[in-house]
PDB file of N, CA and C in Angstrom:
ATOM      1  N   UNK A   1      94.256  98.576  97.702  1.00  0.00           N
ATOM      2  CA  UNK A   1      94.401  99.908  98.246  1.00  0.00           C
ATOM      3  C   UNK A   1      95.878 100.309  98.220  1.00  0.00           C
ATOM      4  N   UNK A   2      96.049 101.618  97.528  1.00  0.00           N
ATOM      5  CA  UNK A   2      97.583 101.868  97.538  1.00  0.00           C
ATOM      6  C   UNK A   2      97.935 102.622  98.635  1.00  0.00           C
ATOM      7  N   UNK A   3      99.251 102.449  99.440  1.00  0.00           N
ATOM      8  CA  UNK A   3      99.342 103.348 100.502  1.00  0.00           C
ATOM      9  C   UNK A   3      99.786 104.721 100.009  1.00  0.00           C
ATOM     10  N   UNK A   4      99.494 105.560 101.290  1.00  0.00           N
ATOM     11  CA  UNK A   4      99.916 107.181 100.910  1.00  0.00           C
ATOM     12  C   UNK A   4      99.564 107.236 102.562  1.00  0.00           C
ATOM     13  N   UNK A   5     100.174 108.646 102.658  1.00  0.00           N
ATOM     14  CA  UNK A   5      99.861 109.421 104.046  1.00  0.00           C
ATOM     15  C   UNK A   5      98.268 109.646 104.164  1.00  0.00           C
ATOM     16  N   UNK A   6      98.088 109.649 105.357  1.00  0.00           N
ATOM     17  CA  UNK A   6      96.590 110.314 106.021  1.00  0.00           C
ATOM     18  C   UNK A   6      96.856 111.340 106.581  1.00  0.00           C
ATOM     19  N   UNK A   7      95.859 112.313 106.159  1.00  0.00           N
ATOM     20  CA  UNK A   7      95.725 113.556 106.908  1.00  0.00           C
ATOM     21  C   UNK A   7      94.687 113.696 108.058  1.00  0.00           C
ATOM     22  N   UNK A   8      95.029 114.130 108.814  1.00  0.00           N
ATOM     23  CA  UNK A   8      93.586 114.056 110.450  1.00  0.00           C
ATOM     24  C   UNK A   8      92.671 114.206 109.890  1.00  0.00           C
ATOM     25  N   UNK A   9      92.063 115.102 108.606  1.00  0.00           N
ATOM     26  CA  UNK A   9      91.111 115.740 108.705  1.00  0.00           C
ATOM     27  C   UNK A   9      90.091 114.550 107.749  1.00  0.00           C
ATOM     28  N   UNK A  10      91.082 113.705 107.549  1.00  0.00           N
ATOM     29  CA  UNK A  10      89.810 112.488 106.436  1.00  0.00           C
ATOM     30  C   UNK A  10      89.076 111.559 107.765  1.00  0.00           C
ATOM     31  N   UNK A  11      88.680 110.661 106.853  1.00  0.00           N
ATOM     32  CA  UNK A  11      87.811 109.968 107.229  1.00  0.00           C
ATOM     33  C   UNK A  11      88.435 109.086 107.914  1.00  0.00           C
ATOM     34  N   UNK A  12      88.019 108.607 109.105  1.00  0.00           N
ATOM     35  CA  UNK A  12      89.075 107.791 110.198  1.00  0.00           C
ATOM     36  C   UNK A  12      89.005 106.435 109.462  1.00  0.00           C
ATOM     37  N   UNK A  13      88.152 106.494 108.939  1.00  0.00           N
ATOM     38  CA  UNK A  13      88.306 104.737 108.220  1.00  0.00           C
ATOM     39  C   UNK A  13      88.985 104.649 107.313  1.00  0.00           C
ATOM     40  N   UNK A  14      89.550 105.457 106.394  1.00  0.00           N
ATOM     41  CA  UNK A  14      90.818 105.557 105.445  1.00  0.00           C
ATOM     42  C   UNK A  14      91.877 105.258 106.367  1.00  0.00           C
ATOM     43  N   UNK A  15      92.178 105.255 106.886  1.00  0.00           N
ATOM     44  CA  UNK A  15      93.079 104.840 108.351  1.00  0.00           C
ATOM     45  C   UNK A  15      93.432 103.685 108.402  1.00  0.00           C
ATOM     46  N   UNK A  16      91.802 103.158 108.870  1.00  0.00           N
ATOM     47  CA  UNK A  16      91.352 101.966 109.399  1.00  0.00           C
ATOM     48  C   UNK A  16      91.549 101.045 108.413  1.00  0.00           C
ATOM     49  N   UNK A  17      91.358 101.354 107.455  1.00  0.00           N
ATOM     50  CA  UNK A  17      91.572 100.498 105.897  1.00  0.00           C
ATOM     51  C   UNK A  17      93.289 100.321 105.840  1.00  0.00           C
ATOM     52  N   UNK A  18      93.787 101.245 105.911  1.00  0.00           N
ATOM     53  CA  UNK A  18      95.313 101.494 105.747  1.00  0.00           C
ATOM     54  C   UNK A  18      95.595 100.051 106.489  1.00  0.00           C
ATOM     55  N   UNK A  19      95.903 100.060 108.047  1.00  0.00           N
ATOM     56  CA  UNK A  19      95.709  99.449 109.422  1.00  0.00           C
ATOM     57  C   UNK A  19      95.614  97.695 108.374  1.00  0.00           C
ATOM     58  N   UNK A  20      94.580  97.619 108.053  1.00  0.00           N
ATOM     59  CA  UNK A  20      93.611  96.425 108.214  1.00  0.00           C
ATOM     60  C   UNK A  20      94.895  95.862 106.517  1.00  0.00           C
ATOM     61  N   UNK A  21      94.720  96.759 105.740  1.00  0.00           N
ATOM     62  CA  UNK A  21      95.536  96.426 104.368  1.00  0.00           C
ATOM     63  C   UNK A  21      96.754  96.180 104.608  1.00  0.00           C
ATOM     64  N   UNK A  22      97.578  97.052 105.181  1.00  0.00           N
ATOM     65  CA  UNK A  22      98.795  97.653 105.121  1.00  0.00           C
ATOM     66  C   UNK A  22      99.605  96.885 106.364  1.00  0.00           C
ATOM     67  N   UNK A  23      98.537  96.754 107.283  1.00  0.00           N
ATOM     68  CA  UNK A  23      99.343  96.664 108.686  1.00  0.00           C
ATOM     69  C   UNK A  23     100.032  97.921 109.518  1.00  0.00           C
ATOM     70  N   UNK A  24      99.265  99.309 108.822  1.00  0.00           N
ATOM     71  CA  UNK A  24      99.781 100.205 109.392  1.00  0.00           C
ATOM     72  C   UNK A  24      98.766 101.457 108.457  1.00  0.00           C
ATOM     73  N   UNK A  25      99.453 102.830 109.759  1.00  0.00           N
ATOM     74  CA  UNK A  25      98.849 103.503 108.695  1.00  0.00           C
ATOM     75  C   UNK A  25      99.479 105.382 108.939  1.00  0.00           C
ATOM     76  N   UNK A  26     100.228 105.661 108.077  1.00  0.00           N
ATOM     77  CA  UNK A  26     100.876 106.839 108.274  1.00  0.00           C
ATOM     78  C   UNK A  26     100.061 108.109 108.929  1.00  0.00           C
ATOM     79  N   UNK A  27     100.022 109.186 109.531  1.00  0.00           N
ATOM     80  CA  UNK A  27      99.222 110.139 109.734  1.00  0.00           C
ATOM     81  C   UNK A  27     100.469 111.514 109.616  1.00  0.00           C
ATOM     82  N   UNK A  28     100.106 112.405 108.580  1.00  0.00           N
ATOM     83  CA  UNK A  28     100.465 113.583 108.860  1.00  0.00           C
ATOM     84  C   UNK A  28     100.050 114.764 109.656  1.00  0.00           C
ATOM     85  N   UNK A  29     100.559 115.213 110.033  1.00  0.00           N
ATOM     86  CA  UNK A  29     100.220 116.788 111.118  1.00  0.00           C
ATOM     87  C   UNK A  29     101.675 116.999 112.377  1.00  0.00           C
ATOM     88  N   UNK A  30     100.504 118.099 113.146  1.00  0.00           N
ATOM     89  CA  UNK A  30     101.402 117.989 114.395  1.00  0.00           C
ATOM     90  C   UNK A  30     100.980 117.108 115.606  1.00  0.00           C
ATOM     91  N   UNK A  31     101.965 117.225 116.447  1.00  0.00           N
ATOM     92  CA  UNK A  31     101.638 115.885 117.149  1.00  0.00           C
ATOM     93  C   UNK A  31      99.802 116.389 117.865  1.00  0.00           C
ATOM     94  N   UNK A  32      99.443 117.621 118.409  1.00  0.00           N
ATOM     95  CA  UNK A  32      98.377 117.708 118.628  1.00  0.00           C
ATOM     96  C   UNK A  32      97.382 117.460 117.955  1.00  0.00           C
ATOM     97  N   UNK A  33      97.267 117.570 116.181  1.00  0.00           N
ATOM     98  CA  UNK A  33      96.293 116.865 115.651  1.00  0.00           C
ATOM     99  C   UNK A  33      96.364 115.229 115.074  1.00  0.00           C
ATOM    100  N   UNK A  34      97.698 114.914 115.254  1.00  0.00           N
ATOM    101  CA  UNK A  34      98.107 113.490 114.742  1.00  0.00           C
ATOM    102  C   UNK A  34      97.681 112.509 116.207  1.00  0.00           C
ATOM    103  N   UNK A  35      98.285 112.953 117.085  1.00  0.00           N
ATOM    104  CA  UNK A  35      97.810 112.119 118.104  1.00  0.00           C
ATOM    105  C   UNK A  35      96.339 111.293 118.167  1.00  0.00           C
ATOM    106  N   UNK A  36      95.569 112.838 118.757  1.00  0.00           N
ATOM    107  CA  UNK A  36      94.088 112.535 118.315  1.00  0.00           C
ATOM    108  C   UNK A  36      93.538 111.754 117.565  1.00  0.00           C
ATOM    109  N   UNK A  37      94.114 111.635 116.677  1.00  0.00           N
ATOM    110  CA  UNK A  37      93.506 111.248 115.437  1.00  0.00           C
ATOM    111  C   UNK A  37      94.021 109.562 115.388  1.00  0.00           C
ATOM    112  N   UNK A  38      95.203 109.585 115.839  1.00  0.00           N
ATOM    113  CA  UNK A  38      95.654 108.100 115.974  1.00  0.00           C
ATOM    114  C   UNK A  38      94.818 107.426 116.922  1.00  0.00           C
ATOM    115  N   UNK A  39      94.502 107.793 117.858  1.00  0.00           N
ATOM    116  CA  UNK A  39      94.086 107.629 119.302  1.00  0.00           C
ATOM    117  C   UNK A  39      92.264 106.742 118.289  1.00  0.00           C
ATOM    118  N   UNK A  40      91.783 108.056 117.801  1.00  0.00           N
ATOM    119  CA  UNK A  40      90.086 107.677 116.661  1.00  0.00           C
ATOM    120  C   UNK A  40      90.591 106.523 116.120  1.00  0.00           C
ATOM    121  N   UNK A  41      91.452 106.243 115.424  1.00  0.00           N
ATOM    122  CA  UNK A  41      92.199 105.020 114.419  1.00  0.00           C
ATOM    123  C   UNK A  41      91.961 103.815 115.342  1.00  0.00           C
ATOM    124  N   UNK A  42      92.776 103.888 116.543  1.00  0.00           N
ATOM    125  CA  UNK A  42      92.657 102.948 117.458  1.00  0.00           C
ATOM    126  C   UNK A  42      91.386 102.329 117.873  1.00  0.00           C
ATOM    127  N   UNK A  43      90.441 103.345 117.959  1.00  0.00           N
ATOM    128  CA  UNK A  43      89.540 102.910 118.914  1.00  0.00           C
ATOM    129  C   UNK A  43      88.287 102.496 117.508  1.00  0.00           C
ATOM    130  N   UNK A  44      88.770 102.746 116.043  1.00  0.00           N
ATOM    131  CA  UNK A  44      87.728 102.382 115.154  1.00  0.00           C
ATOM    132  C   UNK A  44      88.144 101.039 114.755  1.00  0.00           C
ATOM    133  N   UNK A  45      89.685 100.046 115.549  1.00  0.00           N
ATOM    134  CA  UNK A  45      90.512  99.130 115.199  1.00  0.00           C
ATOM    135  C   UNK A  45      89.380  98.421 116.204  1.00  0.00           C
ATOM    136  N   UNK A  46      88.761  98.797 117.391  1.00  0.00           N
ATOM    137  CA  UNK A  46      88.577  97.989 118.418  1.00  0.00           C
ATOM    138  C   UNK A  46      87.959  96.492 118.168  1.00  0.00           C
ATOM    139  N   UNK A  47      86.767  96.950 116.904  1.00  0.00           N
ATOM    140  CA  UNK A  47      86.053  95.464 116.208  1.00  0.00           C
ATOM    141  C   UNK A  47      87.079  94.456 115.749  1.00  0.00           C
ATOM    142  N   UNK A  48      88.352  94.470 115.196  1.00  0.00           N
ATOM    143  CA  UNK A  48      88.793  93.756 115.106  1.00  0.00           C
ATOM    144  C   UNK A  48      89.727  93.155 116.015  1.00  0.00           C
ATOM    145  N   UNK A  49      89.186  91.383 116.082  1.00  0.00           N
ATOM    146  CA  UNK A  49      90.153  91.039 117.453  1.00  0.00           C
ATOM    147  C   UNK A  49      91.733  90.911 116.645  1.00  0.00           C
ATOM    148  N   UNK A  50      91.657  90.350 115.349  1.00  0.00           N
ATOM    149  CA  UNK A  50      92.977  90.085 114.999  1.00  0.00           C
ATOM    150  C   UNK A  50      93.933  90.901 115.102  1.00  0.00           C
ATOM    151  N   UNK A  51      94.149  91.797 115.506  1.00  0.00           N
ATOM    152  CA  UNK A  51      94.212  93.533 114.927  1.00  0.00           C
ATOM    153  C   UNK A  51      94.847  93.962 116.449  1.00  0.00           C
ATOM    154  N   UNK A  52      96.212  94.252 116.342  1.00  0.00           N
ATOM    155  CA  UNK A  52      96.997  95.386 117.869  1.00  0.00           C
ATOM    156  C   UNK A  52      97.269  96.354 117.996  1.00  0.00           C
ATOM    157  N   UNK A  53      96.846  97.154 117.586  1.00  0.00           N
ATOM    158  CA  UNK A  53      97.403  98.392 117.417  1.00  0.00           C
ATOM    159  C   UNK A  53      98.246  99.191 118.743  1.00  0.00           C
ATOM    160  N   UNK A  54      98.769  99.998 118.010  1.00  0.00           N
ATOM    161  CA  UNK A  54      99.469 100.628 118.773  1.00  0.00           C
ATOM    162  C   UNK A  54     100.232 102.526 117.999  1.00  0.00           C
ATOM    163  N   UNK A  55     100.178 103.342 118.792  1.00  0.00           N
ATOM    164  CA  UNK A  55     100.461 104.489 118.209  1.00  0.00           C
ATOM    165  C   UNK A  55     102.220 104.624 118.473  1.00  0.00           C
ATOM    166  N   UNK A  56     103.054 105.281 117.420  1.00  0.00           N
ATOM    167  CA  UNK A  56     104.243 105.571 117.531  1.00  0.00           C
ATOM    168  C   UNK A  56     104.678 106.502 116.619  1.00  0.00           C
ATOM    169  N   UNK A  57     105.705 106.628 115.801  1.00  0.00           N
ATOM    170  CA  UNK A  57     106.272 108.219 115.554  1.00  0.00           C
ATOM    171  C   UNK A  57     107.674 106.994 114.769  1.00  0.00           C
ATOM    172  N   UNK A  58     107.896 107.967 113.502  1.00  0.00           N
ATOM    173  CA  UNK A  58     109.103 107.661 112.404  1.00  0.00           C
ATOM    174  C   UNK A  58     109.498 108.957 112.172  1.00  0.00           C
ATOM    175  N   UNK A  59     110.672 109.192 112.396  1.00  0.00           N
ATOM    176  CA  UNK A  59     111.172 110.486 111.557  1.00  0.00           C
ATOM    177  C   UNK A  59     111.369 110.248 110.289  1.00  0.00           C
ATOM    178  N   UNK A  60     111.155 111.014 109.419  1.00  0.00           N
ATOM    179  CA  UNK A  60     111.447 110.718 107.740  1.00  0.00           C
ATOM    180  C   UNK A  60     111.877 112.003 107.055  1.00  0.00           C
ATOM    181  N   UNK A  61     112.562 112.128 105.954  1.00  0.00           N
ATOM    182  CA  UNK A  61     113.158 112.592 105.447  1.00  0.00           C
ATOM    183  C   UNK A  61     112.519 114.022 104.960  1.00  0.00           C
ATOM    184  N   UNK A  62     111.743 113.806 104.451  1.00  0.00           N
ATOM    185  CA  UNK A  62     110.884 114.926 103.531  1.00  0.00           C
ATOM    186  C   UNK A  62     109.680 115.609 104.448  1.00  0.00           C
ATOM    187  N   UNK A  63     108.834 114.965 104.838  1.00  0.00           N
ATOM    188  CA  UNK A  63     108.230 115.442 105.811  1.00  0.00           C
ATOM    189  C   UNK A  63     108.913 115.796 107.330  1.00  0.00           C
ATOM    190  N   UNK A  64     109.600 115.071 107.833  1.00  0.00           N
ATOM    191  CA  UNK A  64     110.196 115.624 109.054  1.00  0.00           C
ATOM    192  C   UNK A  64     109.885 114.196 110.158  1.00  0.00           C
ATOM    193  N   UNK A  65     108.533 114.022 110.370  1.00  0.00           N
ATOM    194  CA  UNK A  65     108.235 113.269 111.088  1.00  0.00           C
ATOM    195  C   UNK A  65     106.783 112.488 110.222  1.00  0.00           C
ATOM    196  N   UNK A  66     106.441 111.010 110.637  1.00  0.00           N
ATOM    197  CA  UNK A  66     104.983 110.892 110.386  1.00  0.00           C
ATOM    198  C   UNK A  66     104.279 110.021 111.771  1.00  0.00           C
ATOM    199  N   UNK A  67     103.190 110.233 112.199  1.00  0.00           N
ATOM    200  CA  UNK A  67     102.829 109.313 113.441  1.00  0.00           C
ATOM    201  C   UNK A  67     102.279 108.355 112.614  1.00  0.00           C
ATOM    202  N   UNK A  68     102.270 106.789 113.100  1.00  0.00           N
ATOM    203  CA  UNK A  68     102.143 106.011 112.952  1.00  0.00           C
ATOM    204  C   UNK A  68     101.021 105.001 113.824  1.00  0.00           C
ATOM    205  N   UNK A  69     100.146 104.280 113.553  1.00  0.00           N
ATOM    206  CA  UNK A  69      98.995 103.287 114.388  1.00  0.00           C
ATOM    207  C   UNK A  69      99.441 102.125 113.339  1.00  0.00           C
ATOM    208  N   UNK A  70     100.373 101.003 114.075  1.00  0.00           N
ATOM    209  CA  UNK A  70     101.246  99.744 113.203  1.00  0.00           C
ATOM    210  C   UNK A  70     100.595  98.875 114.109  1.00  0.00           C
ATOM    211  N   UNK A  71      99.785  97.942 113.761  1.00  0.00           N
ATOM    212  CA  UNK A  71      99.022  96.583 113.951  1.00  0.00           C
ATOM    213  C   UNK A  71     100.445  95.414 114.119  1.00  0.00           C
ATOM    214  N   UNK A  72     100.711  95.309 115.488  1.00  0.00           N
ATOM    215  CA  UNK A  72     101.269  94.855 115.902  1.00  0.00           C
ATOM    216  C   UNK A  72     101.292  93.147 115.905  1.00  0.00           C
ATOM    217  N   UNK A  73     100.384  92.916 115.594  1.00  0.00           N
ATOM    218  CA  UNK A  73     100.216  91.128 115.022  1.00  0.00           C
ATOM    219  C   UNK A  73     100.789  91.009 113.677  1.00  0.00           C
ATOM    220  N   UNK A  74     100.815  91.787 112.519  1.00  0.00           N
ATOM    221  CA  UNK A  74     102.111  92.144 111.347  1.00  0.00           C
ATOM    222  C   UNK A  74     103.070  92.465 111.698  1.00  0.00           C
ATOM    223  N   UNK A  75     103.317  93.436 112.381  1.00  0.00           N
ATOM    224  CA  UNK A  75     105.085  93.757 112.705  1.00  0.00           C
ATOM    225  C   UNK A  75     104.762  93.808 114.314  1.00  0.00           C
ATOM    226  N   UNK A  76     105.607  92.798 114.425  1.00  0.00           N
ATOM    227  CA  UNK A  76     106.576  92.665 115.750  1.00  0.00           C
ATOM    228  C   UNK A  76     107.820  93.548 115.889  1.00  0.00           C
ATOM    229  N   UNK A  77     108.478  93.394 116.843  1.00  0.00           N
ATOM    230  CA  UNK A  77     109.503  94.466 117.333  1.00  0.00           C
ATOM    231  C   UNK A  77     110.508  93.929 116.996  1.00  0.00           C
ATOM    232  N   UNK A  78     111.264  92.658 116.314  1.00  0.00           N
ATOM    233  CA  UNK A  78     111.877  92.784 115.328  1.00  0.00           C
ATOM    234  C   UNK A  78     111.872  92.765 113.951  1.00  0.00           C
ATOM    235  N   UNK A  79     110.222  93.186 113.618  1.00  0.00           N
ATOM    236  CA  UNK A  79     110.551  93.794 112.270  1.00  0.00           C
ATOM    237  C   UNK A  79     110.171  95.371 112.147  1.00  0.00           C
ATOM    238  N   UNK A  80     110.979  95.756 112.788  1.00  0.00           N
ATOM    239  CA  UNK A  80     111.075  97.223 112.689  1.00  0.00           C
ATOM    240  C   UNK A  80     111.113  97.922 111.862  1.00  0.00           C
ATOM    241  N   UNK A  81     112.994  97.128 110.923  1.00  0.00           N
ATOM    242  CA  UNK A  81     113.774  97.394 109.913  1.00  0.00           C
ATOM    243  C   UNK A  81     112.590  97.287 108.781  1.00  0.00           C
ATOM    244  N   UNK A  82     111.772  96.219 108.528  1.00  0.00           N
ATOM    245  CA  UNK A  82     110.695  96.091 107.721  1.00  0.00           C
ATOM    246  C   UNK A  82     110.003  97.552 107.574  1.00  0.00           C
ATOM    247  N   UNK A  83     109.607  97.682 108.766  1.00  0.00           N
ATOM    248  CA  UNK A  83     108.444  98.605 109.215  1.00  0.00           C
ATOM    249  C   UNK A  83     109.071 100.090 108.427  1.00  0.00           C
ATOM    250  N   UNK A  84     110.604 100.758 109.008  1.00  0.00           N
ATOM    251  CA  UNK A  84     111.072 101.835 109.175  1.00  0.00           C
ATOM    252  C   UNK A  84     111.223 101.776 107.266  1.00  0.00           C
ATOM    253  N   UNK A  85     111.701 101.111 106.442  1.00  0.00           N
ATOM    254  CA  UNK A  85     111.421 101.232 105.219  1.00  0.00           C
ATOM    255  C   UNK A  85     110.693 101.300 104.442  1.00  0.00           C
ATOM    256  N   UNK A  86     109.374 100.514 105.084  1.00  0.00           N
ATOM    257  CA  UNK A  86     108.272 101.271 104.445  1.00  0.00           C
ATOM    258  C   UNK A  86     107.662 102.783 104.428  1.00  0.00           C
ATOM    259  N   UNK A  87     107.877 103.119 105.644  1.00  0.00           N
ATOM    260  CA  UNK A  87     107.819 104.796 105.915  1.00  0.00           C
ATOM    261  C   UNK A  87     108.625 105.229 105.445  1.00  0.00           C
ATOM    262  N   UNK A  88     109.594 105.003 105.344  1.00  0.00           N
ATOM    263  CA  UNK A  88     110.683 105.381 104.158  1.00  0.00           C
ATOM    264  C   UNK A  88     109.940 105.543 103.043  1.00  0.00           C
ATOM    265  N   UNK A  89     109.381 104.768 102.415  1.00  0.00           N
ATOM    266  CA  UNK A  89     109.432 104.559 100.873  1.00  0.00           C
ATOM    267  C   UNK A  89     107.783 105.676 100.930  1.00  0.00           C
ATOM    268  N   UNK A  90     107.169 105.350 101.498  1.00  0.00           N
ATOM    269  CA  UNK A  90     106.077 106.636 102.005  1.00  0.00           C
ATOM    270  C   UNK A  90     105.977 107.783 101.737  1.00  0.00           C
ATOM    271  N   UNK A  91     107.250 108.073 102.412  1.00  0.00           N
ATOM    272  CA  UNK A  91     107.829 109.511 102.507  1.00  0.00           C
ATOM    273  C   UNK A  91     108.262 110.012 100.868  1.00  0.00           C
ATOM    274  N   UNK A  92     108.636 108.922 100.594  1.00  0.00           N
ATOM    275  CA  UNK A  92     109.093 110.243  98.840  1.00  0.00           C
ATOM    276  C   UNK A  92     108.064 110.067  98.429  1.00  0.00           C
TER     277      UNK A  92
END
């Protein structure tokens, strides 16, 4: 599965796939439809025990901002720097 942004309006399991592949999974919008939608991500993560999710926010270059649901058993809080370059590389 290659990564790219998610838009709210797909299928929450394109997400969930992202999440499960990726260890993460970008969402575009505003925070009122990105939230939401992270929040669905989360709760379609719930079957998996391996799996932490958690919702957060990257500013990026081209888009402005992207919200983020990063499976926290892959990136820990010092691999951020990991983390923040991949949304980087996302973003173009």
């Amino acid at each position: 599965m290659q990564m790219r942004v998610i838009m709210p309006h797909e299928n929450v399991y394109n997400a969930v796939d992202a999440v499960i592949a990726h260890g993460f999974a970008a969402v575009e919008g505003t925070k009122s439809q990105a939230v939401p939608f992270c929040e669905q991500i989360i709760e379609a993560l719930n079957p998996y025990e391996d799996v932490a999710p958690i919702t957060s926010y990257q500013n990026v270059r081209n888009r402005g901002y992207l919200y983020l649901v990063v499976d926290t058993e892959r990136f820990h809080l010092d691999d951020r720097g990991v983390l923040k370059r991949l949304v980087d590389q996302l973003d173009r």
